[in-house]
N, C-alpha and C. Protein backbone atom coordinates (compact mmCIF):
# COMPACT_ATOMS: atom_id res chain seq x y z
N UNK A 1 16.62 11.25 -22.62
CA UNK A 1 15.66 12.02 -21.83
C UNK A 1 16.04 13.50 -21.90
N UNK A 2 15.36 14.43 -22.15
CA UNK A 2 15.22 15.74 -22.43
C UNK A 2 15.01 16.68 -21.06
N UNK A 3 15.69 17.25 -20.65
CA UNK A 3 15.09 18.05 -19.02
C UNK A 3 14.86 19.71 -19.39
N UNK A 4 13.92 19.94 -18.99
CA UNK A 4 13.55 21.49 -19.48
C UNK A 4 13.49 21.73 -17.69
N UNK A 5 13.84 22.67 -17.33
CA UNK A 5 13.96 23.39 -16.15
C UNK A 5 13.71 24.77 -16.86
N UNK A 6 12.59 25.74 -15.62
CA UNK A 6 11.84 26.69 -16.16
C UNK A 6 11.62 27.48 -15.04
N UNK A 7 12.13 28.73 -14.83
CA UNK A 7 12.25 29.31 -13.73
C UNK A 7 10.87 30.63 -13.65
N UNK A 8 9.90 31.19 -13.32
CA UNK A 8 8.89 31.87 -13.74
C UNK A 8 8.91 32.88 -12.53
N UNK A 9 9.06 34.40 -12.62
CA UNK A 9 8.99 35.57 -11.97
C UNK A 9 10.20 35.56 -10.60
N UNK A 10 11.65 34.81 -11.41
CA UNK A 10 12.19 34.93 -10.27
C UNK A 10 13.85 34.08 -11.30
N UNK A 11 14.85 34.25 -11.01
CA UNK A 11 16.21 33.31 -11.22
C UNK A 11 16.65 32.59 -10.39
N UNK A 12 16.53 31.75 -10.82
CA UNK A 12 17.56 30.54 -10.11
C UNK A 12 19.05 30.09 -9.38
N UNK A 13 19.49 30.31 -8.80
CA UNK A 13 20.78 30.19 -7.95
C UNK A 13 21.18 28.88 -8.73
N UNK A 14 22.24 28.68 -8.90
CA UNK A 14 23.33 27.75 -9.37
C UNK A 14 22.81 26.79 -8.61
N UNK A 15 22.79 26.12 -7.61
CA UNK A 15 22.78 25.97 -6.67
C UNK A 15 21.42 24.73 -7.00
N UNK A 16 20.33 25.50 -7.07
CA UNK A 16 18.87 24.81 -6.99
C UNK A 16 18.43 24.35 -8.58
N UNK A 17 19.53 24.66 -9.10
CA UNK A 17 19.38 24.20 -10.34
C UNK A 17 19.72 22.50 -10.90
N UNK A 18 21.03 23.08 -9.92
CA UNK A 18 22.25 21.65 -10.00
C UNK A 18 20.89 20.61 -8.86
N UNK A 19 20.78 21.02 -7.94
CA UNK A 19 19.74 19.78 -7.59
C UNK A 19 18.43 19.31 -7.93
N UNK A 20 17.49 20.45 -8.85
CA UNK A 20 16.93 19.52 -9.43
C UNK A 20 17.71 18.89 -10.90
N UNK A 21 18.64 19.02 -11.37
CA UNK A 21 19.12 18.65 -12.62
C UNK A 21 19.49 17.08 -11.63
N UNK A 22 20.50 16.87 -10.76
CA UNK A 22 20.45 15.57 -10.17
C UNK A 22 19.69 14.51 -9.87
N UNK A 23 18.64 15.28 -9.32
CA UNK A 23 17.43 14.63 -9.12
C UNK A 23 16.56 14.01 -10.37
N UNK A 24 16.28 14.62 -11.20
CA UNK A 24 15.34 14.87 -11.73
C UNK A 24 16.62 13.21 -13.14
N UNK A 25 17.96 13.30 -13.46
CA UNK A 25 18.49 12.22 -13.30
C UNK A 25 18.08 10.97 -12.92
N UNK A 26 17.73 10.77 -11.55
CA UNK A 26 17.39 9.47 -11.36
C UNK A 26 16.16 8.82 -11.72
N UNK A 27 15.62 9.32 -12.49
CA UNK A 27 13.97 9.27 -12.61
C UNK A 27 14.12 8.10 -13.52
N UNK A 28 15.44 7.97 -14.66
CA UNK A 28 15.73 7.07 -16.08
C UNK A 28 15.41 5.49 -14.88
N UNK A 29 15.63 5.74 -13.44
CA UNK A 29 15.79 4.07 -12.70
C UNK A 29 14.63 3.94 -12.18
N UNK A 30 13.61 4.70 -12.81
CA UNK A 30 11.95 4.21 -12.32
C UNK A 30 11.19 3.83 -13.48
N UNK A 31 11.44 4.53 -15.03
CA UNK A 31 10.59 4.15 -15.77
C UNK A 31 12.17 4.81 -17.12
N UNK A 32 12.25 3.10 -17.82
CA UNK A 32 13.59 3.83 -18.89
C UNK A 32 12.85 4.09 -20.12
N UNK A 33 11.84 4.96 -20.13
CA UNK A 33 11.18 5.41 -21.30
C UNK A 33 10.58 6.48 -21.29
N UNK A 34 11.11 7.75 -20.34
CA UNK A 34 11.05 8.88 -20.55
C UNK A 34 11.42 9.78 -21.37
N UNK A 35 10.78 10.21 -21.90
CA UNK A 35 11.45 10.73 -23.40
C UNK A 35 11.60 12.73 -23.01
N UNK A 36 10.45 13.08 -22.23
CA UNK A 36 11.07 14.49 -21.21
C UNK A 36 10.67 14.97 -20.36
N UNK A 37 11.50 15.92 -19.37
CA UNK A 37 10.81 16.38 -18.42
C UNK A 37 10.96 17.44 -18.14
N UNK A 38 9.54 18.36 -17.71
CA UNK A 38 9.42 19.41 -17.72
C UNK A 38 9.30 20.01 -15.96
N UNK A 39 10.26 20.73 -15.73
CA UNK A 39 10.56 21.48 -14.09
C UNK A 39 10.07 22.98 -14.15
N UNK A 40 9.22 23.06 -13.27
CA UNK A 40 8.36 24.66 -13.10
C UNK A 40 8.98 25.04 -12.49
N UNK A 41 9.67 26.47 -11.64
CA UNK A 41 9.74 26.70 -10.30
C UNK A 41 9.13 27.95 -10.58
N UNK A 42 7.84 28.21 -9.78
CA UNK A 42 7.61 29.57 -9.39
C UNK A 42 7.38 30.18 -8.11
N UNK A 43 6.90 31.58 -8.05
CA UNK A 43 6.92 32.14 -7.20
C UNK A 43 5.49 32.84 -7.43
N UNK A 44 4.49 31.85 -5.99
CA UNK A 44 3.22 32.57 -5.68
C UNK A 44 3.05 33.73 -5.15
N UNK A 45 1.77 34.30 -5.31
CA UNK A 45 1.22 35.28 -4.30
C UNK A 45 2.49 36.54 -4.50
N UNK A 46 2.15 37.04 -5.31
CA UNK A 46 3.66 38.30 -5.50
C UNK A 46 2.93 39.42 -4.97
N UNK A 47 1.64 39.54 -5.27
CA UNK A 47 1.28 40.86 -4.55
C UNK A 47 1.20 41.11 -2.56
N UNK A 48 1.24 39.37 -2.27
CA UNK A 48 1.50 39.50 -0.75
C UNK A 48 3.05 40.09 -0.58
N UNK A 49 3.31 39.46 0.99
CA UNK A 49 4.88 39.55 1.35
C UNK A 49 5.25 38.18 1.27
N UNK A 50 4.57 37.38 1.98
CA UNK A 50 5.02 35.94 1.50
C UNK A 50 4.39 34.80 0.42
N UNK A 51 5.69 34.63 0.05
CA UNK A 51 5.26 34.30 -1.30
C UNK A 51 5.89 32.41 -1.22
N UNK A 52 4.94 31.90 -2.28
CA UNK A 52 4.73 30.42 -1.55
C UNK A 52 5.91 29.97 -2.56
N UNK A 53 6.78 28.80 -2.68
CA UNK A 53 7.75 28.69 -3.54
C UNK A 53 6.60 27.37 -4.06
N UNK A 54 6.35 27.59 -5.66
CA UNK A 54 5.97 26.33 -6.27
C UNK A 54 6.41 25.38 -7.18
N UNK A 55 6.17 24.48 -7.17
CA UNK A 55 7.41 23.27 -7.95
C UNK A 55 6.24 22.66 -8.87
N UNK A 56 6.18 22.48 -10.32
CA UNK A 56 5.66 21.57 -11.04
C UNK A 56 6.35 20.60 -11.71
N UNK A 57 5.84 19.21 -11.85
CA UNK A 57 6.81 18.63 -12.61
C UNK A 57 6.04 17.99 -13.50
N UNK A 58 6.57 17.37 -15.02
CA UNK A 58 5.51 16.86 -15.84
C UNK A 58 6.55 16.03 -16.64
N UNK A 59 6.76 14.57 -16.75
CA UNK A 59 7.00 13.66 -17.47
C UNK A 59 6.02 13.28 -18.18
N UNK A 60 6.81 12.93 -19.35
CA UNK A 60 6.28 12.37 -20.26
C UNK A 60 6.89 11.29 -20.86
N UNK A 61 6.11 9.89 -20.68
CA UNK A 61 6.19 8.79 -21.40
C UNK A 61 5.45 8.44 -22.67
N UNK A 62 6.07 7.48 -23.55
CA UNK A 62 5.14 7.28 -24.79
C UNK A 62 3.94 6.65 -24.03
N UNK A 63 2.57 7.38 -24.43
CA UNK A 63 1.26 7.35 -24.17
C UNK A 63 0.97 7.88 -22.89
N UNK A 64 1.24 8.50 -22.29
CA UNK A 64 0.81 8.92 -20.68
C UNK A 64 2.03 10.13 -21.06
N UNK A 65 1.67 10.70 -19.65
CA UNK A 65 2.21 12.27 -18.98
C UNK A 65 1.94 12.04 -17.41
N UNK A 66 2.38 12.17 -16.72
CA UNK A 66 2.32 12.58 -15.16
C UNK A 66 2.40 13.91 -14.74
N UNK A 67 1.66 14.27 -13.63
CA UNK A 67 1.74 15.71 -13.46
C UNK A 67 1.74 15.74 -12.06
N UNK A 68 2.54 16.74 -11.42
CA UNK A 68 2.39 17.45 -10.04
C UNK A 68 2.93 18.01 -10.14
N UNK A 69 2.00 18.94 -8.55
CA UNK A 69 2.46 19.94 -8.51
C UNK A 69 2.25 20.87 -7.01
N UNK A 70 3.14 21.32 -6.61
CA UNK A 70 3.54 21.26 -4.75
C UNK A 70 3.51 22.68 -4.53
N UNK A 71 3.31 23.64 -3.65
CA UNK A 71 3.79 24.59 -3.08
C UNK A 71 4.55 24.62 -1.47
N UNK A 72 5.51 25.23 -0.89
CA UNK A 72 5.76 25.26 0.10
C UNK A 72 6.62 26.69 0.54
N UNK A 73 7.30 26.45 2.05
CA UNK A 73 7.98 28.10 2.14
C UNK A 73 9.48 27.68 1.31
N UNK A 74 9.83 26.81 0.89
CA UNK A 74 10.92 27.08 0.31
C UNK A 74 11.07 25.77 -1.21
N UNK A 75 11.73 26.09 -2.10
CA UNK A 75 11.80 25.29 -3.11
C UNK A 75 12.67 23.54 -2.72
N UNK A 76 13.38 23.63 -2.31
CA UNK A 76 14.05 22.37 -1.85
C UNK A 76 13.20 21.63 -1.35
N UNK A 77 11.94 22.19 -0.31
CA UNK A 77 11.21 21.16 0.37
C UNK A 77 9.33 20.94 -0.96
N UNK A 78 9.37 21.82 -1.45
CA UNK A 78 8.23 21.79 -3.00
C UNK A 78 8.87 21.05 -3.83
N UNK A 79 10.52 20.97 -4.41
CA UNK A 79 10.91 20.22 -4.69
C UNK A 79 10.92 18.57 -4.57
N UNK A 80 11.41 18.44 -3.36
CA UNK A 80 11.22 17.24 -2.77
C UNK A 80 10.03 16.28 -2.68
N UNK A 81 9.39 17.08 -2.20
CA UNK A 81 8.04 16.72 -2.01
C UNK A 81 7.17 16.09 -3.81
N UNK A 82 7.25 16.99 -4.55
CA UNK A 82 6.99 16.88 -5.65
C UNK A 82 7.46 15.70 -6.61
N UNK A 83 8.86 15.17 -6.32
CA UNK A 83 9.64 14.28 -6.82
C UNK A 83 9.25 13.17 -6.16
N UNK A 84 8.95 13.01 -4.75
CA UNK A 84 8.30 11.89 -4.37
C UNK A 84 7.07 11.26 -4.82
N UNK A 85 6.74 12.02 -5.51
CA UNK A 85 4.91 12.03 -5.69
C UNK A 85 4.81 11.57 -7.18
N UNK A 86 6.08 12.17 -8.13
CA UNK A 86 5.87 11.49 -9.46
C UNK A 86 6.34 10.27 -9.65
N UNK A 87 7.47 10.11 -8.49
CA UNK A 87 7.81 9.04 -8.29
C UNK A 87 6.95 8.04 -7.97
N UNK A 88 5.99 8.15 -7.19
CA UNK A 88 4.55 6.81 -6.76
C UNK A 88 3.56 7.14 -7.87
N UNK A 89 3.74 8.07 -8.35
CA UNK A 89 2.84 7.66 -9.63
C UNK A 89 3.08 6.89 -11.09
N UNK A 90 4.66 7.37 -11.20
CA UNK A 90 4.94 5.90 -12.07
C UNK A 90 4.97 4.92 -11.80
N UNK A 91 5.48 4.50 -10.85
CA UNK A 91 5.53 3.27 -9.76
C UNK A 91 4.05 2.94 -10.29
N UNK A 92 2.91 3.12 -9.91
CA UNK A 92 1.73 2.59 -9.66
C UNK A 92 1.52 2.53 -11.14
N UNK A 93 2.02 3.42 -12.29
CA UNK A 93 1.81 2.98 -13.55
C UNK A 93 2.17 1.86 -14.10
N UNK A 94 3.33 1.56 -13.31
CA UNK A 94 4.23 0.47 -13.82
C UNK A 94 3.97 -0.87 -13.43
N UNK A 95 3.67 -0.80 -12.70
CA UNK A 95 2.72 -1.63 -11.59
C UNK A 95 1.30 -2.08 -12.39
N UNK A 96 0.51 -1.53 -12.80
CA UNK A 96 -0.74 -1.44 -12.90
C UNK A 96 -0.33 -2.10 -14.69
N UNK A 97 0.44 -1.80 -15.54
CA UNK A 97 0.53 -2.45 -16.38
C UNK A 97 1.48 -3.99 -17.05
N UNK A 98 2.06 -3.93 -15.45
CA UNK A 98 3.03 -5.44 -15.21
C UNK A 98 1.48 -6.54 -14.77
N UNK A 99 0.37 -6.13 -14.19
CA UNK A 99 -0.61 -6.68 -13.25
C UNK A 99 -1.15 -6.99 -14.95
């Protein structure tokens, strides 16, 4: 599995890197035929003051891709949020082709 982490109008802290690199890890114990995955983090709304933290994520399996994609006030919780969500969507892939 291939992990591309991609940081857009902003750097990354050590820190938020190492947890989605962990995270983004356990994904091989939902579907073992991920071949890569692609991590957004950006930063909305730059011409306001607050600016929304956004998280995309995009696996790719042989024949399908999954996509989401979250905004919130901070990346840990766009993060989170986001990882739950690709998570029920393979699930239901996996699901839907065991049925």
């Amino acid at each position: 599995m291939n992990v591309n982490i991609q940081t857009v109008h902003f750097d990354a802290d050590e820190k938020l890197v190492e947890l989605v690199s962990r995270k983004v890890e356990k994904l091989n114990t939902f579907h073992d035929r991920i071949t890569n995955v692609d991590v957004f983090l950006k930063l909305d709304n730059l011409v306001h003051t607050i600016k929304d933290k956004v998280v995309e994520i995009k696996v790719n399996v042989p024949k399908h891709e999954f996509f989401v994609k979250t905004s919130s006030k901070s990346f840990e919780e766009s993060f989170e949020a986001a990882f739950d969500s690709i998570i029920n969507q393979i699930k239901r892939k996996k699901e839907k082709l065991a049925a």
